[in-house]
C-alpha atoms as a PDB file:
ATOM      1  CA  UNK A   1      10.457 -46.060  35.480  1.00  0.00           C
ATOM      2  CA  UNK A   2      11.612 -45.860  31.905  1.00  0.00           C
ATOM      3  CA  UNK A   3      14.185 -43.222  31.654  1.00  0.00           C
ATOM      4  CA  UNK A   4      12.912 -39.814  29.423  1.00  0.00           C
ATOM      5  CA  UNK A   5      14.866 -39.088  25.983  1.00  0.00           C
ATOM      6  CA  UNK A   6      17.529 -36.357  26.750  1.00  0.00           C
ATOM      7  CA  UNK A   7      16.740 -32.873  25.590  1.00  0.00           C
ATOM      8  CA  UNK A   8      19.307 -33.297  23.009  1.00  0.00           C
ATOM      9  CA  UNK A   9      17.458 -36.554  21.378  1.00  0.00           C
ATOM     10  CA  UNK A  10      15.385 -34.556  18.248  1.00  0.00           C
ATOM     11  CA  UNK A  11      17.966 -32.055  17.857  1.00  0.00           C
ATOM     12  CA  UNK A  12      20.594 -34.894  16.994  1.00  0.00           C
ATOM     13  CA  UNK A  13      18.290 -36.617  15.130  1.00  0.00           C
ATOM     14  CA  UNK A  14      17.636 -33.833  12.732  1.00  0.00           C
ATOM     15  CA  UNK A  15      21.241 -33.789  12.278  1.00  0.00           C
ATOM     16  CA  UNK A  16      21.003 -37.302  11.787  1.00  0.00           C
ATOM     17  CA  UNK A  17      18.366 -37.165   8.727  1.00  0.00           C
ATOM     18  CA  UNK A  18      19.646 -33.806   7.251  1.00  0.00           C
ATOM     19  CA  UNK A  19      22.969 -35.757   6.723  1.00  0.00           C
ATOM     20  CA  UNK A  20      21.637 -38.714   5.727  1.00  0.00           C
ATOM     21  CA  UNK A  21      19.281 -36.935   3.045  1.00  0.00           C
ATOM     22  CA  UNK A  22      23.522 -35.695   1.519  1.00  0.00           C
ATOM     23  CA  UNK A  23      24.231 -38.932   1.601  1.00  0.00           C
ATOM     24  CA  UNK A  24      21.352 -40.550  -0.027  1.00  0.00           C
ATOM     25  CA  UNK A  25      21.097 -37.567  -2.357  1.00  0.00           C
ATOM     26  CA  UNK A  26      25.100 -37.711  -3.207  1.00  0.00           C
ATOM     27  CA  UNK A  27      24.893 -41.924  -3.636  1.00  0.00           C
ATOM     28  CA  UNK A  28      21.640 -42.979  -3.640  1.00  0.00           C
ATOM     29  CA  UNK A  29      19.853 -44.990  -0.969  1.00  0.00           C
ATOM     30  CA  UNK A  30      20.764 -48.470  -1.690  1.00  0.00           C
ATOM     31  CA  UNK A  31      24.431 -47.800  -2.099  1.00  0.00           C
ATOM     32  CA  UNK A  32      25.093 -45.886   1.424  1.00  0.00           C
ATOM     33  CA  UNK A  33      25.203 -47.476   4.440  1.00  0.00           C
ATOM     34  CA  UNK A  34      24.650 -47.218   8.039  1.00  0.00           C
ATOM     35  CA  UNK A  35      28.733 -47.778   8.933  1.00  0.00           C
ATOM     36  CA  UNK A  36      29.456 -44.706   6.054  1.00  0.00           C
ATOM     37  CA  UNK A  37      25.925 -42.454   7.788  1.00  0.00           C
ATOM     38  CA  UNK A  38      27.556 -43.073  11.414  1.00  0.00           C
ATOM     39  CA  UNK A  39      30.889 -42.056  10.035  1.00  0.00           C
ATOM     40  CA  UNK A  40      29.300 -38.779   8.630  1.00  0.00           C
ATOM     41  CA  UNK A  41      27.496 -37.912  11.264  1.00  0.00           C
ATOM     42  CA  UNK A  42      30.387 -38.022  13.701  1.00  0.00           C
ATOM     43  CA  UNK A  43      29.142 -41.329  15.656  1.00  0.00           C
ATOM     44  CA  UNK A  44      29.564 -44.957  16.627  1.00  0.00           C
ATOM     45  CA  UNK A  45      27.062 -47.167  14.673  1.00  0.00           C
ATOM     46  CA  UNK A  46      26.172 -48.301  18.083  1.00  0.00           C
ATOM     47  CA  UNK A  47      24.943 -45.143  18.735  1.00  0.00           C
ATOM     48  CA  UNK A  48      23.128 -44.458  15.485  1.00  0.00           C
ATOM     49  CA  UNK A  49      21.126 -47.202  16.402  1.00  0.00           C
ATOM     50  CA  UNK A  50      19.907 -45.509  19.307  1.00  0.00           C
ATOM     51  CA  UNK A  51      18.591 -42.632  16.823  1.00  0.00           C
ATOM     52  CA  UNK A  52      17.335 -45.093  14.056  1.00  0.00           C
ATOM     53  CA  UNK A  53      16.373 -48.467  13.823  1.00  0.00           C
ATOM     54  CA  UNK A  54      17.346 -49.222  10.327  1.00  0.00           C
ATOM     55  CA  UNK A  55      18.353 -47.053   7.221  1.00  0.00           C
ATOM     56  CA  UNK A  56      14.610 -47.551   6.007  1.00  0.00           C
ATOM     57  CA  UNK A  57      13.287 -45.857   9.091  1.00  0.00           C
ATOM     58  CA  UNK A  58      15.826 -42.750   8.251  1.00  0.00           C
ATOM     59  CA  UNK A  59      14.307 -42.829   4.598  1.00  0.00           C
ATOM     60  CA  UNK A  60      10.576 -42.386   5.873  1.00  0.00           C
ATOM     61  CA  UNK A  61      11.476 -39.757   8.136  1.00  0.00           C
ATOM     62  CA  UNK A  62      13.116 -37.908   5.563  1.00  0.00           C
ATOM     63  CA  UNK A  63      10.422 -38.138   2.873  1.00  0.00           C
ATOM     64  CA  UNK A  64       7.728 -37.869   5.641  1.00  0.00           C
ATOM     65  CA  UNK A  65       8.512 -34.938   7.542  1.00  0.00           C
ATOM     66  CA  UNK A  66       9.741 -33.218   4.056  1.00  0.00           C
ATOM     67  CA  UNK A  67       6.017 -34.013   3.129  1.00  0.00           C
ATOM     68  CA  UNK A  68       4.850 -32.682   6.432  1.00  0.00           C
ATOM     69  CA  UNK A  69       6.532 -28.846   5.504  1.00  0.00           C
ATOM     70  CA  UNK A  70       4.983 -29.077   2.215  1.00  0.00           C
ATOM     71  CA  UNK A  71       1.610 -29.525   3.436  1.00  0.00           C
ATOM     72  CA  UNK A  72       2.572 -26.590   6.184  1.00  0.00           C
ATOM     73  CA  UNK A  73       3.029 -23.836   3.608  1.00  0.00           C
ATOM     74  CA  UNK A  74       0.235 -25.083   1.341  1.00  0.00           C
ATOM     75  CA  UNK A  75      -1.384 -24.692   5.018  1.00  0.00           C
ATOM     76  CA  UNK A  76       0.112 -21.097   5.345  1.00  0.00           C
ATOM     77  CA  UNK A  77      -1.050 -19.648   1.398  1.00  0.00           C
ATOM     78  CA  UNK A  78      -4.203 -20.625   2.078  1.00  0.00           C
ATOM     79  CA  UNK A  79      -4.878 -19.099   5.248  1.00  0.00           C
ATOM     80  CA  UNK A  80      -3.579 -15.252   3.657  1.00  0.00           C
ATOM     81  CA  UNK A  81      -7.217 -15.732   1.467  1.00  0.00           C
ATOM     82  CA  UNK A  82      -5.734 -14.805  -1.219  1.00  0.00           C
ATOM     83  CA  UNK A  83      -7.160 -13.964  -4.590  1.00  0.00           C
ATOM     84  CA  UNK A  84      -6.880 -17.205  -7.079  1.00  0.00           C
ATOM     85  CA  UNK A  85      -4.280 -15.792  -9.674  1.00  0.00           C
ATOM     86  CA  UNK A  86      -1.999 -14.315  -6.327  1.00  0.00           C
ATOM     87  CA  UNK A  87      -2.685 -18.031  -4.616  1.00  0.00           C
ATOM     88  CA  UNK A  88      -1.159 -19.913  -6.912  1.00  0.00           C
ATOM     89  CA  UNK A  89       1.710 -17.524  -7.235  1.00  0.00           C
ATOM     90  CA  UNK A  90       2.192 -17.519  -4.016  1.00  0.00           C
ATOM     91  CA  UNK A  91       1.772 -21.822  -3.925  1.00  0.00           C
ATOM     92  CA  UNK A  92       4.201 -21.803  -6.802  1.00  0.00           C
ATOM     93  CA  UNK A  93       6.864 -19.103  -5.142  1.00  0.00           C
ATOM     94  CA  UNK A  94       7.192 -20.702  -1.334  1.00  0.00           C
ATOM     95  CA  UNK A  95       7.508 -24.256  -2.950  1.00  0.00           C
ATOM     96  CA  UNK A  96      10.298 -23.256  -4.969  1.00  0.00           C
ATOM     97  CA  UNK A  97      12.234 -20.710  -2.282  1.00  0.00           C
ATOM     98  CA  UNK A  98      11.211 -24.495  -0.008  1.00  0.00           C
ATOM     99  CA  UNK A  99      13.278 -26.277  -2.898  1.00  0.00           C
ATOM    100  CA  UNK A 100      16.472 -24.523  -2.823  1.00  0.00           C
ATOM    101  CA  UNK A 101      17.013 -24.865   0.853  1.00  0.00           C
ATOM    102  CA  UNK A 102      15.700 -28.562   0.887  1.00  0.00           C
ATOM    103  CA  UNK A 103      17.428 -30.006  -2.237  1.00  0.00           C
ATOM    104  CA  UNK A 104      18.656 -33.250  -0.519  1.00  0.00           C
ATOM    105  CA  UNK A 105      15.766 -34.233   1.023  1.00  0.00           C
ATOM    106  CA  UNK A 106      13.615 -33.464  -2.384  1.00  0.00           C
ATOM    107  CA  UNK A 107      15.775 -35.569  -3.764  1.00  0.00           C
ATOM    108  CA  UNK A 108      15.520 -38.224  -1.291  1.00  0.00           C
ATOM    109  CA  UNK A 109      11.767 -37.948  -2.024  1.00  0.00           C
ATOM    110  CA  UNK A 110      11.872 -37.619  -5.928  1.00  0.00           C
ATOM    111  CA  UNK A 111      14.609 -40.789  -6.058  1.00  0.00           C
ATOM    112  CA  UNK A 112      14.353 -42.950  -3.165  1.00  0.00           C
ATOM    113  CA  UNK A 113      10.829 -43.127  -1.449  1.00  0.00           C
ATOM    114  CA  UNK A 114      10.460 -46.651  -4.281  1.00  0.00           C
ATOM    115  CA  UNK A 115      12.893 -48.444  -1.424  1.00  0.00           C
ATOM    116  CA  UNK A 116      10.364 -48.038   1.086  1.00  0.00           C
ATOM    117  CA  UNK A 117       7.961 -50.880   2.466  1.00  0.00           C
ATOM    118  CA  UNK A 118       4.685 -50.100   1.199  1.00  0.00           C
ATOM    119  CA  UNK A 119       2.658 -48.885   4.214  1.00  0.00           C
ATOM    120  CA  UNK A 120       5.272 -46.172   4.700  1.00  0.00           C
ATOM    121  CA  UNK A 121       5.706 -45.472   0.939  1.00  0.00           C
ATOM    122  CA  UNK A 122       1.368 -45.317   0.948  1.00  0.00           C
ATOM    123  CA  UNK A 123       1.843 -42.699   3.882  1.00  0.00           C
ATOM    124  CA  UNK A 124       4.139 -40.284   1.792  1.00  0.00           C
ATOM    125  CA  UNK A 125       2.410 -40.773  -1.433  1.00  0.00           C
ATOM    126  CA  UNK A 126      -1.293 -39.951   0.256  1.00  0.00           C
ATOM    127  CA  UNK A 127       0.612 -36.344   1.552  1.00  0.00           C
ATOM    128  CA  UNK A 128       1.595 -36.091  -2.181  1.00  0.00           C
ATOM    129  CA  UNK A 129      -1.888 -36.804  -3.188  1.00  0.00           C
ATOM    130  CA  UNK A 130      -2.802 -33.896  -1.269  1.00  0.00           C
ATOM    131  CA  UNK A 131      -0.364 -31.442  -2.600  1.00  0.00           C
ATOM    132  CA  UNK A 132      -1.199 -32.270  -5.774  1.00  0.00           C
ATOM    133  CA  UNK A 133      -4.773 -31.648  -5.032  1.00  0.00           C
ATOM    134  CA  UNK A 134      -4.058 -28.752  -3.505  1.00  0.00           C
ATOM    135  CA  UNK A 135      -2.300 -26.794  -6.409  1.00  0.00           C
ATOM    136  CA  UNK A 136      -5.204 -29.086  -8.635  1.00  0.00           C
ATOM    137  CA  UNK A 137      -7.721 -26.448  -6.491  1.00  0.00           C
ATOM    138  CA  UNK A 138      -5.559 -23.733  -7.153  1.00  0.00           C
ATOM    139  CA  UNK A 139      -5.845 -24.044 -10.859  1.00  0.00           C
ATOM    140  CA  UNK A 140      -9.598 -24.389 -10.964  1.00  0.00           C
ATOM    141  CA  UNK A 141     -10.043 -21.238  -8.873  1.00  0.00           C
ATOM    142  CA  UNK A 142      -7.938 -19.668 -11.546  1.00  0.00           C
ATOM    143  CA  UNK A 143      -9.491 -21.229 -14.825  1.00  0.00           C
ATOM    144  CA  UNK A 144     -13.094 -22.432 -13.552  1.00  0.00           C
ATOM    145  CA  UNK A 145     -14.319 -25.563 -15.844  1.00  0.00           C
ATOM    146  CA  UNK A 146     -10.722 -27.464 -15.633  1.00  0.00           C
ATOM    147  CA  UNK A 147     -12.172 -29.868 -13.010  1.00  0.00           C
ATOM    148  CA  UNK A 148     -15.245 -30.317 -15.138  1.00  0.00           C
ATOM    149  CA  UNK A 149     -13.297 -31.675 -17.970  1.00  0.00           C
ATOM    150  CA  UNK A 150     -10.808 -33.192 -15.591  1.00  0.00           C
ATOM    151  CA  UNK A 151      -8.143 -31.007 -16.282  1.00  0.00           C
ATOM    152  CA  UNK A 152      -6.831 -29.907 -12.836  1.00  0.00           C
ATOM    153  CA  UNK A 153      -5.111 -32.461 -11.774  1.00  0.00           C
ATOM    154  CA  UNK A 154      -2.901 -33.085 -15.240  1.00  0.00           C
ATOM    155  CA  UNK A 155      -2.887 -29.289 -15.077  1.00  0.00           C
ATOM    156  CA  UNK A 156      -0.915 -29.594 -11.522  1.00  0.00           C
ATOM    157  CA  UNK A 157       1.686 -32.225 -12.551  1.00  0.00           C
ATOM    158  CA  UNK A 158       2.667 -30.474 -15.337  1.00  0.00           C
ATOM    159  CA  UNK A 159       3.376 -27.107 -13.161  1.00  0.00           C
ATOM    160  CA  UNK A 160       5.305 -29.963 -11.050  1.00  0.00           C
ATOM    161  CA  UNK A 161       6.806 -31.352 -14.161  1.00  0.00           C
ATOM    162  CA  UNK A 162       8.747 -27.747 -14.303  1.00  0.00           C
ATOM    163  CA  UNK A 163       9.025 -27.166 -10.625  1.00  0.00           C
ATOM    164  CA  UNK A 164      10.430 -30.801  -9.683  1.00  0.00           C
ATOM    165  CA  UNK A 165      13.484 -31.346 -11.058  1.00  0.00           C
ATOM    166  CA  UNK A 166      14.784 -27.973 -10.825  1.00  0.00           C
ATOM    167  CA  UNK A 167      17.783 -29.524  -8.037  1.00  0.00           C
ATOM    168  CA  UNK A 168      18.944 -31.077 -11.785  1.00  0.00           C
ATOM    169  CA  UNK A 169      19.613 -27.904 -13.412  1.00  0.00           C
ATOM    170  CA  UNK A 170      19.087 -24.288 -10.928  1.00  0.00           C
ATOM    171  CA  UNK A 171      22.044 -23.474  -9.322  1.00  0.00           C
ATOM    172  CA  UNK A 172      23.242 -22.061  -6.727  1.00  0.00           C
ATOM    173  CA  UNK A 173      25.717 -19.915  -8.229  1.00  0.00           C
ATOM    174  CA  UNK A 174      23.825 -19.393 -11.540  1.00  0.00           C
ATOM    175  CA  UNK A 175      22.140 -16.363 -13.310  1.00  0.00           C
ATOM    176  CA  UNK A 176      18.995 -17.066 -12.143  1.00  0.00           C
ATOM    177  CA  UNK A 177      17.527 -17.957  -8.399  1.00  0.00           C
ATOM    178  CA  UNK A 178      14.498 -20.387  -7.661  1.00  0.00           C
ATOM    179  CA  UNK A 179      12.568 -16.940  -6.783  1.00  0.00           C
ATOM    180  CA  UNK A 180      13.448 -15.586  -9.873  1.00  0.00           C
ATOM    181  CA  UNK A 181      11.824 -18.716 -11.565  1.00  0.00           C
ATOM    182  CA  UNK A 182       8.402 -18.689  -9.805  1.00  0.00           C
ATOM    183  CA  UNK A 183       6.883 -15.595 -11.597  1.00  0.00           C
ATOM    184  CA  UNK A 184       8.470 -17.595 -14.452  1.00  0.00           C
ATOM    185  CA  UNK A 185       6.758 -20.546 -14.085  1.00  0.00           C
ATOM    186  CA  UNK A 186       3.376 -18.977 -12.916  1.00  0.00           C
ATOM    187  CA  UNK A 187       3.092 -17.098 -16.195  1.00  0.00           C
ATOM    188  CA  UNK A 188       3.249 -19.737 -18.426  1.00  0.00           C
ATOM    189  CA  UNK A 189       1.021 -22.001 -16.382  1.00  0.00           C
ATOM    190  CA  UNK A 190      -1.557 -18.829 -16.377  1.00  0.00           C
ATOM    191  CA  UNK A 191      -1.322 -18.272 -19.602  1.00  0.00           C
ATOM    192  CA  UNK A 192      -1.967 -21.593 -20.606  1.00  0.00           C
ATOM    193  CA  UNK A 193      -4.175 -22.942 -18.581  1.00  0.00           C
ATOM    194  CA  UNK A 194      -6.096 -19.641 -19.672  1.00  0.00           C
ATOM    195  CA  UNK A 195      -6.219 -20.687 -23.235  1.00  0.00           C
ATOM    196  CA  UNK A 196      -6.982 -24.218 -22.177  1.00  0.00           C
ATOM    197  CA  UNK A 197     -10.878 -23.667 -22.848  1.00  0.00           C
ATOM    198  CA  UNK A 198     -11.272 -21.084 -25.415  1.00  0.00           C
ATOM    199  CA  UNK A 199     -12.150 -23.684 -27.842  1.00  0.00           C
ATOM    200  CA  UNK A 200     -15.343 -24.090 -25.821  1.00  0.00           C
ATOM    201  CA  UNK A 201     -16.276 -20.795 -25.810  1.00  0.00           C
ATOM    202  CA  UNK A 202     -18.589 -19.509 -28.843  1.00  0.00           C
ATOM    203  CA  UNK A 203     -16.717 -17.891 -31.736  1.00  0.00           C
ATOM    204  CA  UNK A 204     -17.951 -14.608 -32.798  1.00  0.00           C
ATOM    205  CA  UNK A 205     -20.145 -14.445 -35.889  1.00  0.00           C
ATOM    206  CA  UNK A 206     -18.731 -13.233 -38.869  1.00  0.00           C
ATOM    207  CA  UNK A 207     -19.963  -9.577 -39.649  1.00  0.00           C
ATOM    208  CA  UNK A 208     -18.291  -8.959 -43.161  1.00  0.00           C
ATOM    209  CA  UNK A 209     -20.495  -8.058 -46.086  1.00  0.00           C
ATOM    210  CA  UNK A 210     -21.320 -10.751 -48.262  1.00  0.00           C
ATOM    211  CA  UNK A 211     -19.604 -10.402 -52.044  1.00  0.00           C
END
């Protein structure tokens, strides 16, 4: 009988990938290594091995189970039924409070999921297809006709375009926290995307007397 993985097993291999997304994060993928990831987490190589097969395996978990959370609290907004202007605050507010608690494993995603062979990479990338078209929804239900002129989607990365790479400049220690930027960031996407269509909307007729 094969022997059962000890009740420890997922709890050290959390530890495992949280300090592996540091060191990716702090170095990069390609330049850390297994001997320098066993050394961090406290560990023979040997036993790393037991955890992981190879760095690349550490990688996909990373990226995929980061993807997994993200699709839990897109999962979690939609179930409050929430109106649309509140839903994407809300989308735009939990992914960013997500962010600053998850900075080396967005990282890992943002920066390193190009090392992966491509059946995982097409596994994480399909979950990031369905974020996108997730907050792509999102936007519709607040500005109806996007989708029609297939604006949604270029709509959504450009909220991501501001929300992404906020690990490069939000600090921990700075004026400002990631909640403080989500009401932020919602406002100028609303007010944007709002103004998005006026130009097909008729323009009222022009009333003055004639001279």
């Amino acid at each position: 009988m094969a022997r059962g993985k000890a009740p420890t097993f997922e709890l050290q291999r959390a530890a495992i990938l949280a300090e592996a997304a540091r060191l990716f994060a702090e170095r990069s993928f390609p330049s850390a290594s297994m001997s320098e990831l066993a050394k961090a987490c406290g560990v023979s190589k040997p036993l790393l091995y037991h955890y992981y097969r190879d760095k690349e395996h550490i990688l996909f978990d990373i990226a995929d189970s980061y993807m997994d959370q993200l699709l839990e609290i897109i999962a979690g907004v939609r179930a409050e039924g929430l109106a649309p202007e509140a839903h994407l605050s809300a989308l735009v507010l939990r992914f960013l409070e997500e962010y600053e608690h998850s900075q080396n494993r967005h990282m890992v995603l943002v920066q390193d999921v190009k090392f992966l062979q491509a059946e995982q990479a097409e596994q994480v990338t399909a979950k990031q297809r369905r974020v996108v078209a997730a907050f792509a929804e999102a936007i519709e239900g607040v500005e109806p006709g996007l989708k029609r002129r297939h604006l949604d989607k270029p709509v959504a990365m450009i909220l991501f375009g501001m929300i992404n790479w906020t690990f490069t400049w939000l600090r921990a220690d700075g004026r400002f926290t990631h909640a403080d930027m989500a009401p932020v960031v919602t406002s100028i996407v609303l007010n944007g995307v709002k103004g998005l269509l006026d130009k097909d909307k008729p323009k009222p007729k022009d009333k003055s007397p004639a001279h």
